[in-house]
Protein backbone atom coordinates (compact mmCIF):
# COMPACT_ATOMS: atom_id res chain seq x y z
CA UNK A 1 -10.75 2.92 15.02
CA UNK A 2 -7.58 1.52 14.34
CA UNK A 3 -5.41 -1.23 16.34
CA UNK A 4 -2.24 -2.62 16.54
CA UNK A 5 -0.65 -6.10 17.70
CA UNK A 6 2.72 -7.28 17.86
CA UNK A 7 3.62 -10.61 17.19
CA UNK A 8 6.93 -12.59 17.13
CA UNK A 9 8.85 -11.68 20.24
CA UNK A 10 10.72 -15.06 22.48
CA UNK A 11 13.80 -15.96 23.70
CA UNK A 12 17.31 -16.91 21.25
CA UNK A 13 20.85 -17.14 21.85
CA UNK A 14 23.61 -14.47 20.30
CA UNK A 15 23.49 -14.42 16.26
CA UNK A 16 20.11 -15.98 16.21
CA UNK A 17 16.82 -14.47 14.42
CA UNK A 18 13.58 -13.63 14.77
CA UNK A 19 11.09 -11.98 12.83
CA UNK A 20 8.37 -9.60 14.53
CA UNK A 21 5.12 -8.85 12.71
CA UNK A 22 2.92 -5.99 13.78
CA UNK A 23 -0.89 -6.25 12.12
CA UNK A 24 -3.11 -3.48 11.99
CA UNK A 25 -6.97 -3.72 12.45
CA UNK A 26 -9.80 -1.77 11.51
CA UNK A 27 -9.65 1.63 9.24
CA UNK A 28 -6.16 0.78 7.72
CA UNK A 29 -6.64 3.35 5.10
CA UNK A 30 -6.19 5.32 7.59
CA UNK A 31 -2.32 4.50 8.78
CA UNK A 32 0.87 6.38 7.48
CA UNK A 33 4.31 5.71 8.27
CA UNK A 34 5.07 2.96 10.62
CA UNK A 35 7.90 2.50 13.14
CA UNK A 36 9.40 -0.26 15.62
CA UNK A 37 10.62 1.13 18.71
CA UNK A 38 11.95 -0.86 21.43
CA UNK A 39 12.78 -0.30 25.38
CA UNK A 40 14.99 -1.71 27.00
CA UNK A 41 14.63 -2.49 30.97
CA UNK A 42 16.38 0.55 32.75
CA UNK A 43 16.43 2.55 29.21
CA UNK A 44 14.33 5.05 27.80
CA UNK A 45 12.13 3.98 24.45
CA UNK A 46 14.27 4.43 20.99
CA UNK A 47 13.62 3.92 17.47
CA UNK A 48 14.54 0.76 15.94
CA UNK A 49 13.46 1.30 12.39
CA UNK A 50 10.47 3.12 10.35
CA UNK A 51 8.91 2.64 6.97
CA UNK A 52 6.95 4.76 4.70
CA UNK A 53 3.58 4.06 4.17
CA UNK A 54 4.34 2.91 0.63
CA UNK A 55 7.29 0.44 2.37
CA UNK A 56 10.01 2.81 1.85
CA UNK A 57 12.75 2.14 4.39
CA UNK A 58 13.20 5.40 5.78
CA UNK A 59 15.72 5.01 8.72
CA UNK A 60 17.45 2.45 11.43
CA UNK A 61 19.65 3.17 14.12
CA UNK A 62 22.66 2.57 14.38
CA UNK A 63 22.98 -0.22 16.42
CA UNK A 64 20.81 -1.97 14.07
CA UNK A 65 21.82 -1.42 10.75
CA UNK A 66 23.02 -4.39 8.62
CA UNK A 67 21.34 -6.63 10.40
CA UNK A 68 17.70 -5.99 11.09
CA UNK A 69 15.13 -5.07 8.31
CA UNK A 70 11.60 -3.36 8.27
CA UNK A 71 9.64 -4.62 5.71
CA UNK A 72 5.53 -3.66 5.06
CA UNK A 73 2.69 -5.38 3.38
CA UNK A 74 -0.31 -3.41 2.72
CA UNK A 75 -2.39 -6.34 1.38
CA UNK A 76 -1.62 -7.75 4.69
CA UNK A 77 -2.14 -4.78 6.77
CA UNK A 78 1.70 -5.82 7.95
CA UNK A 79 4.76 -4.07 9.39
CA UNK A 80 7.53 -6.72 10.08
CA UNK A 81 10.85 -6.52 11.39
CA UNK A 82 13.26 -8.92 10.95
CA UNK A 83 16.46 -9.33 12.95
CA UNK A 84 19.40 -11.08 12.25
CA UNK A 85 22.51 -11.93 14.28
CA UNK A 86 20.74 -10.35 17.25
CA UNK A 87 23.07 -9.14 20.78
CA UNK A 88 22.27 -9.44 24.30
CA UNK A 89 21.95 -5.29 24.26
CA UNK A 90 18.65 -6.43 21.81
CA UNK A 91 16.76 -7.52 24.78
CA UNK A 92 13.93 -5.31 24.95
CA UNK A 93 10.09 -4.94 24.83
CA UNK A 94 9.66 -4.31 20.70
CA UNK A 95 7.02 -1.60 19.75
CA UNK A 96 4.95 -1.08 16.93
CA UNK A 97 3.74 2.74 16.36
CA UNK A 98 1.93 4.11 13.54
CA UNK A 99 2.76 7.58 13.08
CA UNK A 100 -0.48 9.37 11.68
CA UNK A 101 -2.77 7.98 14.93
CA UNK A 102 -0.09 8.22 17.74
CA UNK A 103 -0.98 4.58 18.26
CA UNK A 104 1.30 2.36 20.02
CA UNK A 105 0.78 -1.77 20.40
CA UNK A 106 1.22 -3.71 23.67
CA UNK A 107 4.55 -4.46 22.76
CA UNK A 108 6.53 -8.21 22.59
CA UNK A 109 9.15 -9.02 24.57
CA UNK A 110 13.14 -10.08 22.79
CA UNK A 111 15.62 -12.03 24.69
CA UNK A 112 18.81 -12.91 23.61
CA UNK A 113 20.96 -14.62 25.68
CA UNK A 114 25.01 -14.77 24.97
């Protein structure tokens, strides 16, 4: 059994930062690629960024790139995200999904205020 738990989430102002960590439990051997999702109130769920399970960078959208970065830590059992000179239109519930399991966290919440 495998779980995972977001971490990291709050509430900045425009071109602030914050890093979110996601840490997996139990039969990490087990876990492939990893992803961050996010949804935003009144939006439907999209894809933030995803890593490979050797922490290959594998793709961001758009809205994203240049200033947020996945990162992973196997050591640490450890997907992070960090997110630089976040928006307003970041606001969103952050997810953490690993790929191979179909296993989605709780989710933390991001607000940025402008």
């Amino acid at each position: 059994q495998v779980e995972v738990a977001e971490s990291g989430g709050g509430s900045v102002q425009a071109g602030e930062s914050l890093r979110l960590s996601c840490l997996v439990s139990g039969k990490t051997w087990t876990v492939g690629g990893m992803a961050w999702y996010r949804r935003a109130s009144g939006k439907e769920r999209e894809l933030v960024a995803r890593i490979t399970r050797g922490g290959v960078p594998r793709e961001y959208a758009d809205s994203v790139k240049g200033r947020f970065k996945i990162s992973r830590d196997n050591d640490k059992n450890r997907v992070d995200l960090q997110m630089d000179n976040l928006r307003p239109e970041d606001s969103a519930v952050y997810y953490c999904y690993a790929f191979s399991l179909g296993l989605w966290g709780l989710g933390t919440q991001v607000t940025v205020s402008s």
